[in-house]
PDB file of N, CA and C in Angstrom:
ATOM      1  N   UNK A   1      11.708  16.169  10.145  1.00  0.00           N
ATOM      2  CA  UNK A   1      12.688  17.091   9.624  1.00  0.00           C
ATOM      3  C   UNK A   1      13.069  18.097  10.712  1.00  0.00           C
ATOM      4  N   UNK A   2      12.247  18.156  11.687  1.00  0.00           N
ATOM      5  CA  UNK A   2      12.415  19.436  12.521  1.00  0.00           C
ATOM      6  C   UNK A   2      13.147  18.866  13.773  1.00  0.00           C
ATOM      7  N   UNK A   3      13.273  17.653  13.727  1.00  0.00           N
ATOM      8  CA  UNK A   3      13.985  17.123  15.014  1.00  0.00           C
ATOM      9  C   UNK A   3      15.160  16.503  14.327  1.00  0.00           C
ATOM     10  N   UNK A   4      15.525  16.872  13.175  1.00  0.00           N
ATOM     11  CA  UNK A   4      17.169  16.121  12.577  1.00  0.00           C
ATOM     12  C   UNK A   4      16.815  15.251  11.904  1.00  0.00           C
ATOM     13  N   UNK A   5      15.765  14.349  11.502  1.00  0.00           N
ATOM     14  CA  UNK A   5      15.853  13.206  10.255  1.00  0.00           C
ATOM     15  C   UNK A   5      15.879  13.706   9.222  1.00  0.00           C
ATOM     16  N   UNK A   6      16.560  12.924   7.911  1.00  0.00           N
ATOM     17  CA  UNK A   6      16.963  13.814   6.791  1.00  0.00           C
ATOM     18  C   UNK A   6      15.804  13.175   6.247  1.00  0.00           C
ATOM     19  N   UNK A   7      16.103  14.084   4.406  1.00  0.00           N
ATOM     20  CA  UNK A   7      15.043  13.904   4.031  1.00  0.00           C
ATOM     21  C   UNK A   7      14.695  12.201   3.219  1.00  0.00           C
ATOM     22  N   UNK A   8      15.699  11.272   3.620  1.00  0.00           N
ATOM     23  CA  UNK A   8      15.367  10.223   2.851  1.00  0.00           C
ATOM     24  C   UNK A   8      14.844   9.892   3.773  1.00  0.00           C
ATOM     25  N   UNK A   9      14.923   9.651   4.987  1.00  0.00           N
ATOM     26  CA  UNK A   9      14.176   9.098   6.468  1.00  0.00           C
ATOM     27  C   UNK A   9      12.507   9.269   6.807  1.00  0.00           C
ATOM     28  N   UNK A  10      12.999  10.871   6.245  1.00  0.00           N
ATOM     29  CA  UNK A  10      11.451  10.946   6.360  1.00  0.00           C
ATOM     30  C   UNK A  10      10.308  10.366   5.116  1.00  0.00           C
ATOM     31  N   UNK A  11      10.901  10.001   3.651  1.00  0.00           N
ATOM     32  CA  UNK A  11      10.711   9.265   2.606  1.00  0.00           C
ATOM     33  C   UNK A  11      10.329   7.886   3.383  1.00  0.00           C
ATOM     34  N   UNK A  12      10.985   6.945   3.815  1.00  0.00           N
ATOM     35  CA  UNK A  12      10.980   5.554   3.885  1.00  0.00           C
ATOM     36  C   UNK A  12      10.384   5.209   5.175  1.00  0.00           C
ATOM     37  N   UNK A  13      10.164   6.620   5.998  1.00  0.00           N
ATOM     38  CA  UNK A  13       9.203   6.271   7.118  1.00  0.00           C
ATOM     39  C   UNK A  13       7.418   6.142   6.954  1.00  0.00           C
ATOM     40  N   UNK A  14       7.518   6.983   5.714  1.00  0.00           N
ATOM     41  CA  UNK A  14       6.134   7.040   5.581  1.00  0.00           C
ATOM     42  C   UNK A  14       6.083   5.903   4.339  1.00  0.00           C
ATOM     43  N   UNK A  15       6.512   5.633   3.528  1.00  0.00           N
ATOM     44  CA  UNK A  15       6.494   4.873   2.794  1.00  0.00           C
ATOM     45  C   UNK A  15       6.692   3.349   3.447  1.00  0.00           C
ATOM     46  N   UNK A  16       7.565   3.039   4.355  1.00  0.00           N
ATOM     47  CA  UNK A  16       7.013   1.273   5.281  1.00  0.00           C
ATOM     48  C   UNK A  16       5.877   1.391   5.942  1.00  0.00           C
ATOM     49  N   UNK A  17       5.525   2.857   6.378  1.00  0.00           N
ATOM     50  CA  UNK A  17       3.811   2.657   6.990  1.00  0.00           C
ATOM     51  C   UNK A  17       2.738   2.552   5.778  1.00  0.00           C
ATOM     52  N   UNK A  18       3.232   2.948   4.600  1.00  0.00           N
ATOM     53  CA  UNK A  18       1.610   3.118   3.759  1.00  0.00           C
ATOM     54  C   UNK A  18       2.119   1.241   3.486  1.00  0.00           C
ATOM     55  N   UNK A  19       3.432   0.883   3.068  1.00  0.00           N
ATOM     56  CA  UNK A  19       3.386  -0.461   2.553  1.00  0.00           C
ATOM     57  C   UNK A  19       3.254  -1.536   3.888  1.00  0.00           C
ATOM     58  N   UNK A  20       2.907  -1.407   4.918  1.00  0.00           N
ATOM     59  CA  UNK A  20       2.699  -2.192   6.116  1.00  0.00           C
ATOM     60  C   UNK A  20       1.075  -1.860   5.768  1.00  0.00           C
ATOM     61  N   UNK A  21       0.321  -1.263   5.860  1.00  0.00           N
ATOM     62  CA  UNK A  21      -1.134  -1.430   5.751  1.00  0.00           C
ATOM     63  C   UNK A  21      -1.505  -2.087   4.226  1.00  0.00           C
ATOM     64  N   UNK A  22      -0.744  -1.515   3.131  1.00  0.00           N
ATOM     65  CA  UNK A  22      -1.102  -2.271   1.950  1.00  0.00           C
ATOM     66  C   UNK A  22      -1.269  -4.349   2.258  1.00  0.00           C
ATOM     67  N   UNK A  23      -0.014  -4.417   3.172  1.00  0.00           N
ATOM     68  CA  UNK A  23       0.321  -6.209   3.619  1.00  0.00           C
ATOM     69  C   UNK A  23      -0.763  -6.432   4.197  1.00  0.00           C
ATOM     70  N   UNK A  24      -1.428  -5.757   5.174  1.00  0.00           N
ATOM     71  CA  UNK A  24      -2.058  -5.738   6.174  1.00  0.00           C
ATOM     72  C   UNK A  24      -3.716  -6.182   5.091  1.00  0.00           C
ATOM     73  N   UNK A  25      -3.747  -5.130   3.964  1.00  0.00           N
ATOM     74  CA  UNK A  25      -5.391  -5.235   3.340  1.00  0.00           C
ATOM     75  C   UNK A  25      -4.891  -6.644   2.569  1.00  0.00           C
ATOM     76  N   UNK A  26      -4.026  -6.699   2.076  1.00  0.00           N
ATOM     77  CA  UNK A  26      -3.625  -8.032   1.504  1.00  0.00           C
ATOM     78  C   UNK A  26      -3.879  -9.262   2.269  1.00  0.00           C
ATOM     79  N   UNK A  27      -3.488  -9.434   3.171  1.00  0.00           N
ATOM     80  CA  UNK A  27      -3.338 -10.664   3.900  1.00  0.00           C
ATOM     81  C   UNK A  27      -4.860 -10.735   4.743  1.00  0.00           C
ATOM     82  N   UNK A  28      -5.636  -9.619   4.810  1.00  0.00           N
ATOM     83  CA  UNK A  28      -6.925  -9.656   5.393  1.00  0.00           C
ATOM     84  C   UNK A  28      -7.725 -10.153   3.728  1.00  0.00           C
ATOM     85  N   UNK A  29      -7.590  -9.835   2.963  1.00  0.00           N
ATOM     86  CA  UNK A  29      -8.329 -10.018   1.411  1.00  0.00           C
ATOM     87  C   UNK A  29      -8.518 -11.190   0.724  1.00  0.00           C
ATOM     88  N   UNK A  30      -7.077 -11.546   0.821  1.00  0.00           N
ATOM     89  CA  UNK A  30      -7.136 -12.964   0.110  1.00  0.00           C
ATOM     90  C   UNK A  30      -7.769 -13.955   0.342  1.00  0.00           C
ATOM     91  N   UNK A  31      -8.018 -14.493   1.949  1.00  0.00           N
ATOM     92  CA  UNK A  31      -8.972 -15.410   2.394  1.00  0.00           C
ATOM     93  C   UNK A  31     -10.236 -14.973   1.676  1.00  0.00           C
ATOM     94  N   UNK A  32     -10.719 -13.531   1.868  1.00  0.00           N
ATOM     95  CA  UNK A  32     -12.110 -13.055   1.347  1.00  0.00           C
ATOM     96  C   UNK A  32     -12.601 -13.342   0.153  1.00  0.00           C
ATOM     97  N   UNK A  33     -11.468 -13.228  -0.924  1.00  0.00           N
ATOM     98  CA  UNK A  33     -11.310 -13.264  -2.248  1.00  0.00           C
ATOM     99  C   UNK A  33     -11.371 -14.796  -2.217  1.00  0.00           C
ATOM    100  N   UNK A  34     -10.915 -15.796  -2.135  1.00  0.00           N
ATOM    101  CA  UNK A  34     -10.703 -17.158  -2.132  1.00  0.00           C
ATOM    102  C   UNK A  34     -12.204 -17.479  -2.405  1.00  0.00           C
ATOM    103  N   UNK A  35     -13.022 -17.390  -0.786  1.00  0.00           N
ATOM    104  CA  UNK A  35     -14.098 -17.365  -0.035  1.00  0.00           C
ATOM    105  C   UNK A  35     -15.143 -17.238  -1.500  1.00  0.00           C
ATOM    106  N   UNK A  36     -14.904 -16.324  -1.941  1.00  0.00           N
ATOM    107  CA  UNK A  36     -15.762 -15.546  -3.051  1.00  0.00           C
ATOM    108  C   UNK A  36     -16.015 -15.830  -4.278  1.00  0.00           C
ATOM    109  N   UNK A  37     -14.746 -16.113  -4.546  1.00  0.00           N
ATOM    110  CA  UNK A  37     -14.426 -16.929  -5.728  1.00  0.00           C
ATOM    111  C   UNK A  37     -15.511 -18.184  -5.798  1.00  0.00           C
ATOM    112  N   UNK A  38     -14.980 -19.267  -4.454  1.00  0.00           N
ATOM    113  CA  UNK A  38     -15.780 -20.379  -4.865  1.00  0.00           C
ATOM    114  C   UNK A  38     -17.044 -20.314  -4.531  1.00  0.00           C
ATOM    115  N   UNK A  39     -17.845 -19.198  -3.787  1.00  0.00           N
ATOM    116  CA  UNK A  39     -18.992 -18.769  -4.294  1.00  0.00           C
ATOM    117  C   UNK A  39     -19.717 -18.284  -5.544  1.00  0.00           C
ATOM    118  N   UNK A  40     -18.887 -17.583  -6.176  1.00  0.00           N
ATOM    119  CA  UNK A  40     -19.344 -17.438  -7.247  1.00  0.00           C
ATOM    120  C   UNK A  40     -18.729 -18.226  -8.739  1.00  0.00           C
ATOM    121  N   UNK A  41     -18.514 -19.223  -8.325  1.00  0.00           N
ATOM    122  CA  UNK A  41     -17.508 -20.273  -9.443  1.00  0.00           C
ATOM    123  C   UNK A  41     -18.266 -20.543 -10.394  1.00  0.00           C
ATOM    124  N   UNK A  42     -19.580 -20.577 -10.675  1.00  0.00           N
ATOM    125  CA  UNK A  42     -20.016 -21.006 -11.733  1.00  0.00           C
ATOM    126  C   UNK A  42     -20.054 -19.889 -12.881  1.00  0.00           C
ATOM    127  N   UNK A  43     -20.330 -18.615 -12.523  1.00  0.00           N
ATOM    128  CA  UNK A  43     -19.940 -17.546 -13.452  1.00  0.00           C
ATOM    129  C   UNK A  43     -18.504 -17.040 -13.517  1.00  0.00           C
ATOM    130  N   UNK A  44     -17.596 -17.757 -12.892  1.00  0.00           N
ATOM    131  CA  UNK A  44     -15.876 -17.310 -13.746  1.00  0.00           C
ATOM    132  C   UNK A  44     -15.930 -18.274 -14.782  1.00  0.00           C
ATOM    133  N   UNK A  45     -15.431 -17.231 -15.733  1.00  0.00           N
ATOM    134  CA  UNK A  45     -15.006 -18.041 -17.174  1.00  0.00           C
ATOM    135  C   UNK A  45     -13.973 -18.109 -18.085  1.00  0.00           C
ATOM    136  N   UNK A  46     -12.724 -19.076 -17.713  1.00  0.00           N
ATOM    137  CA  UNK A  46     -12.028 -18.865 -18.485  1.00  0.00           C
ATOM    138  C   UNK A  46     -10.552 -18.896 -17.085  1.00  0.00           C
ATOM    139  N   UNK A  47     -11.526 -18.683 -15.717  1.00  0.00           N
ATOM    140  CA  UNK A  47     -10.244 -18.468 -14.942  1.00  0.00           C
ATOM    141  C   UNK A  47     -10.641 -19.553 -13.512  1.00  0.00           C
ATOM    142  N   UNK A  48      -9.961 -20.502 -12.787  1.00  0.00           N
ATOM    143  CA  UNK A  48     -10.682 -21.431 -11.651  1.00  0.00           C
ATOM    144  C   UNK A  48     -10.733 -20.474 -10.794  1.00  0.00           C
ATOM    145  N   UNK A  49     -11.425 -21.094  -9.847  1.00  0.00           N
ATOM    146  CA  UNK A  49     -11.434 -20.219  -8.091  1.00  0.00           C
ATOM    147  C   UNK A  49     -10.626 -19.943  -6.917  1.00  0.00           C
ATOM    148  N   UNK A  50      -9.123 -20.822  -8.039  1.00  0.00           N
ATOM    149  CA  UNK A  50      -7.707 -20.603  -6.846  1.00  0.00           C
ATOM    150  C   UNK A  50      -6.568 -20.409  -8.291  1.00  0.00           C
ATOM    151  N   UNK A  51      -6.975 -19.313  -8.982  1.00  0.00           N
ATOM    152  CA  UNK A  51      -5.753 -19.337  -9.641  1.00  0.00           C
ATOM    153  C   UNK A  51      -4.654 -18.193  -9.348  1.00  0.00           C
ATOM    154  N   UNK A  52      -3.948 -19.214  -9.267  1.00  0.00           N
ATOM    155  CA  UNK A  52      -2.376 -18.162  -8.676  1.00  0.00           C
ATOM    156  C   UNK A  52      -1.700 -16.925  -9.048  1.00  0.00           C
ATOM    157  N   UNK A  53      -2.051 -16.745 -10.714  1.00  0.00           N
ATOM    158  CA  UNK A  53      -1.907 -15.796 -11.697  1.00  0.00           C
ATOM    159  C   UNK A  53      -2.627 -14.560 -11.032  1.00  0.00           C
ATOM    160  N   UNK A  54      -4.084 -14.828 -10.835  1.00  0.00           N
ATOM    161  CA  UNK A  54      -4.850 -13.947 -11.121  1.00  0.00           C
ATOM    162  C   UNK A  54      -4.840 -13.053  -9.258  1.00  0.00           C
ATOM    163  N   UNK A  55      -4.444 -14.437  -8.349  1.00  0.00           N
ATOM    164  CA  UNK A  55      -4.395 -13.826  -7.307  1.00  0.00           C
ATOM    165  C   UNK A  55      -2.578 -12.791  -7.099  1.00  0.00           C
ATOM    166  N   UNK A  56      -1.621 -13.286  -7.654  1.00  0.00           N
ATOM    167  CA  UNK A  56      -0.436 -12.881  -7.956  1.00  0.00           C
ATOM    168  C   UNK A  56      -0.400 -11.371  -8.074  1.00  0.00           C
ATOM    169  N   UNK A  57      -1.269 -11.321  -9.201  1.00  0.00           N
ATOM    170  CA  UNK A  57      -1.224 -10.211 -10.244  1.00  0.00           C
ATOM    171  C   UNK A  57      -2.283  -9.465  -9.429  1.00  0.00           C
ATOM    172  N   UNK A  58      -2.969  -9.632  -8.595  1.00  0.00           N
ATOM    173  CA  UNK A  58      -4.076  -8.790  -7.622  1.00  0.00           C
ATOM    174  C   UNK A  58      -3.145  -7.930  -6.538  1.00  0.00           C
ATOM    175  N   UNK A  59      -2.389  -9.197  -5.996  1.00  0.00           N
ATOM    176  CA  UNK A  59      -1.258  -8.470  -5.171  1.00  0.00           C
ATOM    177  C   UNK A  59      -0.065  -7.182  -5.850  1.00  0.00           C
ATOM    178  N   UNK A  60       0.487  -7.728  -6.420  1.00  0.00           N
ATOM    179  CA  UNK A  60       1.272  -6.196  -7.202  1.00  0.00           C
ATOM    180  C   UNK A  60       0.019  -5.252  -7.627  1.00  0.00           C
ATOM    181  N   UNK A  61      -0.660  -5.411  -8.045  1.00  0.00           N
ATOM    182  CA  UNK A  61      -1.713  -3.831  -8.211  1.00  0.00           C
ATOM    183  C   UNK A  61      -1.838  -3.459  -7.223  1.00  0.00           C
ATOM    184  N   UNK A  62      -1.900  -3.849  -5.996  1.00  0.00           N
ATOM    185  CA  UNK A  62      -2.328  -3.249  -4.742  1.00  0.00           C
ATOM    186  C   UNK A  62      -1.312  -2.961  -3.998  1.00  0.00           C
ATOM    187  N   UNK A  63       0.325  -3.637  -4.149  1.00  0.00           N
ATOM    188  CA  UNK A  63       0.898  -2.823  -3.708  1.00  0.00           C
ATOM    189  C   UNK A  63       2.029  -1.890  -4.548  1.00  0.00           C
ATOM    190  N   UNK A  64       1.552  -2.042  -5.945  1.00  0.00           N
ATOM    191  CA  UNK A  64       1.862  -0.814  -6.642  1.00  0.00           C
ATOM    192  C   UNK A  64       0.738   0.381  -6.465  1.00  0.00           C
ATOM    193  N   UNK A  65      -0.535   0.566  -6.589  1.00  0.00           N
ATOM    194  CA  UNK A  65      -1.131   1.157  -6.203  1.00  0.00           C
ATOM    195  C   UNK A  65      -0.905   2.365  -4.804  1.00  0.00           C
ATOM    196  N   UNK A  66      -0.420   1.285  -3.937  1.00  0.00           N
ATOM    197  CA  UNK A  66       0.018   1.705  -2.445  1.00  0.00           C
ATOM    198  C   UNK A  66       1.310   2.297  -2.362  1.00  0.00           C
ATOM    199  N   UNK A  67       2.134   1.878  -3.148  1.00  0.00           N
ATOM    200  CA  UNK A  67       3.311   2.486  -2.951  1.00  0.00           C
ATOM    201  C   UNK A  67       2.924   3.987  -3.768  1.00  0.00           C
ATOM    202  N   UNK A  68       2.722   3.806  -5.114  1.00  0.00           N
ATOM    203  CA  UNK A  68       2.126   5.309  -5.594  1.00  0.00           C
ATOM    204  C   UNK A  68       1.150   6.089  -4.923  1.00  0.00           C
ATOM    205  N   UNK A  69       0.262   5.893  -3.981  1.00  0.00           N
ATOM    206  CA  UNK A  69      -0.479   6.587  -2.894  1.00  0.00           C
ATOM    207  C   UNK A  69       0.282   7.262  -2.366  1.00  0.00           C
ATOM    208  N   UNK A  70       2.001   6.545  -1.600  1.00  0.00           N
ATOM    209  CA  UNK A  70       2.394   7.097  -0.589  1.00  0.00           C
ATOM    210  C   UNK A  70       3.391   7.674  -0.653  1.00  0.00           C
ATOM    211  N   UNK A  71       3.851   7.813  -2.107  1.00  0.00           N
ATOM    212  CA  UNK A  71       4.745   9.061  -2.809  1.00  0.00           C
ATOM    213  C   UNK A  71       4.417  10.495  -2.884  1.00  0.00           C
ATOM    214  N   UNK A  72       3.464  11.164  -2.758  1.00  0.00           N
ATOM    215  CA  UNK A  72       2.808  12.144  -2.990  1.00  0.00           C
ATOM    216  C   UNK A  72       3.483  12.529  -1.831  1.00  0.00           C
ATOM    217  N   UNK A  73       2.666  12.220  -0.387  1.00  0.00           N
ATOM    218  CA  UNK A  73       2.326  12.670   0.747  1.00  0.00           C
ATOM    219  C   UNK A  73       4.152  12.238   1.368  1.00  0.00           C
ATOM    220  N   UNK A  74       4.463  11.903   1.129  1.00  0.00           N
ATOM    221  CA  UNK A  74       6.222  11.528   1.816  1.00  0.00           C
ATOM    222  C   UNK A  74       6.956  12.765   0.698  1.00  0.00           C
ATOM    223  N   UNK A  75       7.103  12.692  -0.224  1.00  0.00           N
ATOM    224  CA  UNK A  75       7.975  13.697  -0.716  1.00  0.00           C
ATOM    225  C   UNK A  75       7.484  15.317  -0.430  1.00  0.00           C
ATOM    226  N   UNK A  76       6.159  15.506  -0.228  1.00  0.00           N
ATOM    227  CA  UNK A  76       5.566  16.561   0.330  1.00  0.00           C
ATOM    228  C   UNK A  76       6.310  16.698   1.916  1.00  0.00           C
ATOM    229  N   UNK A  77       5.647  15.420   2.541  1.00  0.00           N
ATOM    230  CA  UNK A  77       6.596  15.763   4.290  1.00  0.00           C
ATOM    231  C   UNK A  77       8.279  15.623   4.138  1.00  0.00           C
ATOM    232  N   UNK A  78       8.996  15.459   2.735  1.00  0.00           N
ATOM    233  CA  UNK A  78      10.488  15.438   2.973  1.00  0.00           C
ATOM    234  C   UNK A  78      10.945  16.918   2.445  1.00  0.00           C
ATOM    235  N   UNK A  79       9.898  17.673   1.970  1.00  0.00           N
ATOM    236  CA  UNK A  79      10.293  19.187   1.662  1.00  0.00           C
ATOM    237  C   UNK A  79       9.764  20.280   2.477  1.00  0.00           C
ATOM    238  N   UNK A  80       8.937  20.086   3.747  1.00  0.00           N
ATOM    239  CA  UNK A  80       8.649  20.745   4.515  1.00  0.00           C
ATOM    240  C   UNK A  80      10.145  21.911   5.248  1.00  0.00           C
ATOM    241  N   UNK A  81       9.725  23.007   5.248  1.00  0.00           N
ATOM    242  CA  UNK A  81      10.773  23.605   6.103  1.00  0.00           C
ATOM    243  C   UNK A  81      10.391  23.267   7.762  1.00  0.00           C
ATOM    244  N   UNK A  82      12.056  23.054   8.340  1.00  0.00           N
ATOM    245  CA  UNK A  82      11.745  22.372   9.634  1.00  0.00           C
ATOM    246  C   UNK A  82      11.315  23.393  10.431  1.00  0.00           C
ATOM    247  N   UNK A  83      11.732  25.363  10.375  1.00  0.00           N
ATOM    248  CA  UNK A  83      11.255  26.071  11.010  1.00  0.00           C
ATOM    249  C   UNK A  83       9.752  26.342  10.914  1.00  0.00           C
ATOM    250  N   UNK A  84       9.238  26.028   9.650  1.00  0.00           N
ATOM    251  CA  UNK A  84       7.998  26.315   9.186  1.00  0.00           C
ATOM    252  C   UNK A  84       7.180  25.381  10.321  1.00  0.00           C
ATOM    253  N   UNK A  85       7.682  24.375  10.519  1.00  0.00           N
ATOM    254  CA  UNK A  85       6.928  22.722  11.206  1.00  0.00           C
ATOM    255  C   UNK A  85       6.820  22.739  12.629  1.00  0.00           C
ATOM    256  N   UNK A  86       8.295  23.618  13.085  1.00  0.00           N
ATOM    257  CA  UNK A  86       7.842  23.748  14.685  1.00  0.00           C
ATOM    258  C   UNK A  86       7.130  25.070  14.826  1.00  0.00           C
ATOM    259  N   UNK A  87       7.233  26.106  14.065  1.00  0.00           N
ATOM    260  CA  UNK A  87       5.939  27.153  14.452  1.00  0.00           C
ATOM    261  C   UNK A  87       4.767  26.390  14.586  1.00  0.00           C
ATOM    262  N   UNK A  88       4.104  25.824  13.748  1.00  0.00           N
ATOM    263  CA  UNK A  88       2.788  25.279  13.523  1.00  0.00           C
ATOM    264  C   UNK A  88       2.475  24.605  14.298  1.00  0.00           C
ATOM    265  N   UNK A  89       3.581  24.108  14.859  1.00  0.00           N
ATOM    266  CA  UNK A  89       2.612  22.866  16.091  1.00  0.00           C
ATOM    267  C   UNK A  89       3.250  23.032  17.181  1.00  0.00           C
TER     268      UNK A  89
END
């Protein structure tokens, strides 16, 4: 804000960084989760060890989760005063 980006810029800058690490725990997870699953396959019940649903529906919680994380802290840095921002630092 203090160098001229408005305030939607500063919204969608912080918001593609929180949703670039959300991709990031995702795409590191799923192998893990897979992995895990068919380790522990004999106690799921009711669901197999590659079901698409359940991995689907894992992904939107996490990056709904993530996107609501990174609303707080972006609409906070899009109301900062810009004189307030270059005193401070």
């Amino acid at each position: 804000m203090a160098l001229g980006a408005n305030r939607n810029s500063v919204v969608s800058l912080i918001l593609r960084e929180v949703l670039a690490l959300a991709v990031w725990a995702i795409a590191l997870s799923i192998p893990v989760a897979i992995l895990s699953a068919r380790a522990i396959r004999s106690q799921l019940f009711g669901v197999s060890a590659a079901d698409p649903v359940v991995y689907a529906l894992a992904i939107m919680v996490i990056a709904v989760v993530a996107g609501a994380a990174g609303i707080i802290p972006s609409r906070r840095a899009a109301t900062v005063d810009p004189a307030r921002a270059l005193r401070t630092d």
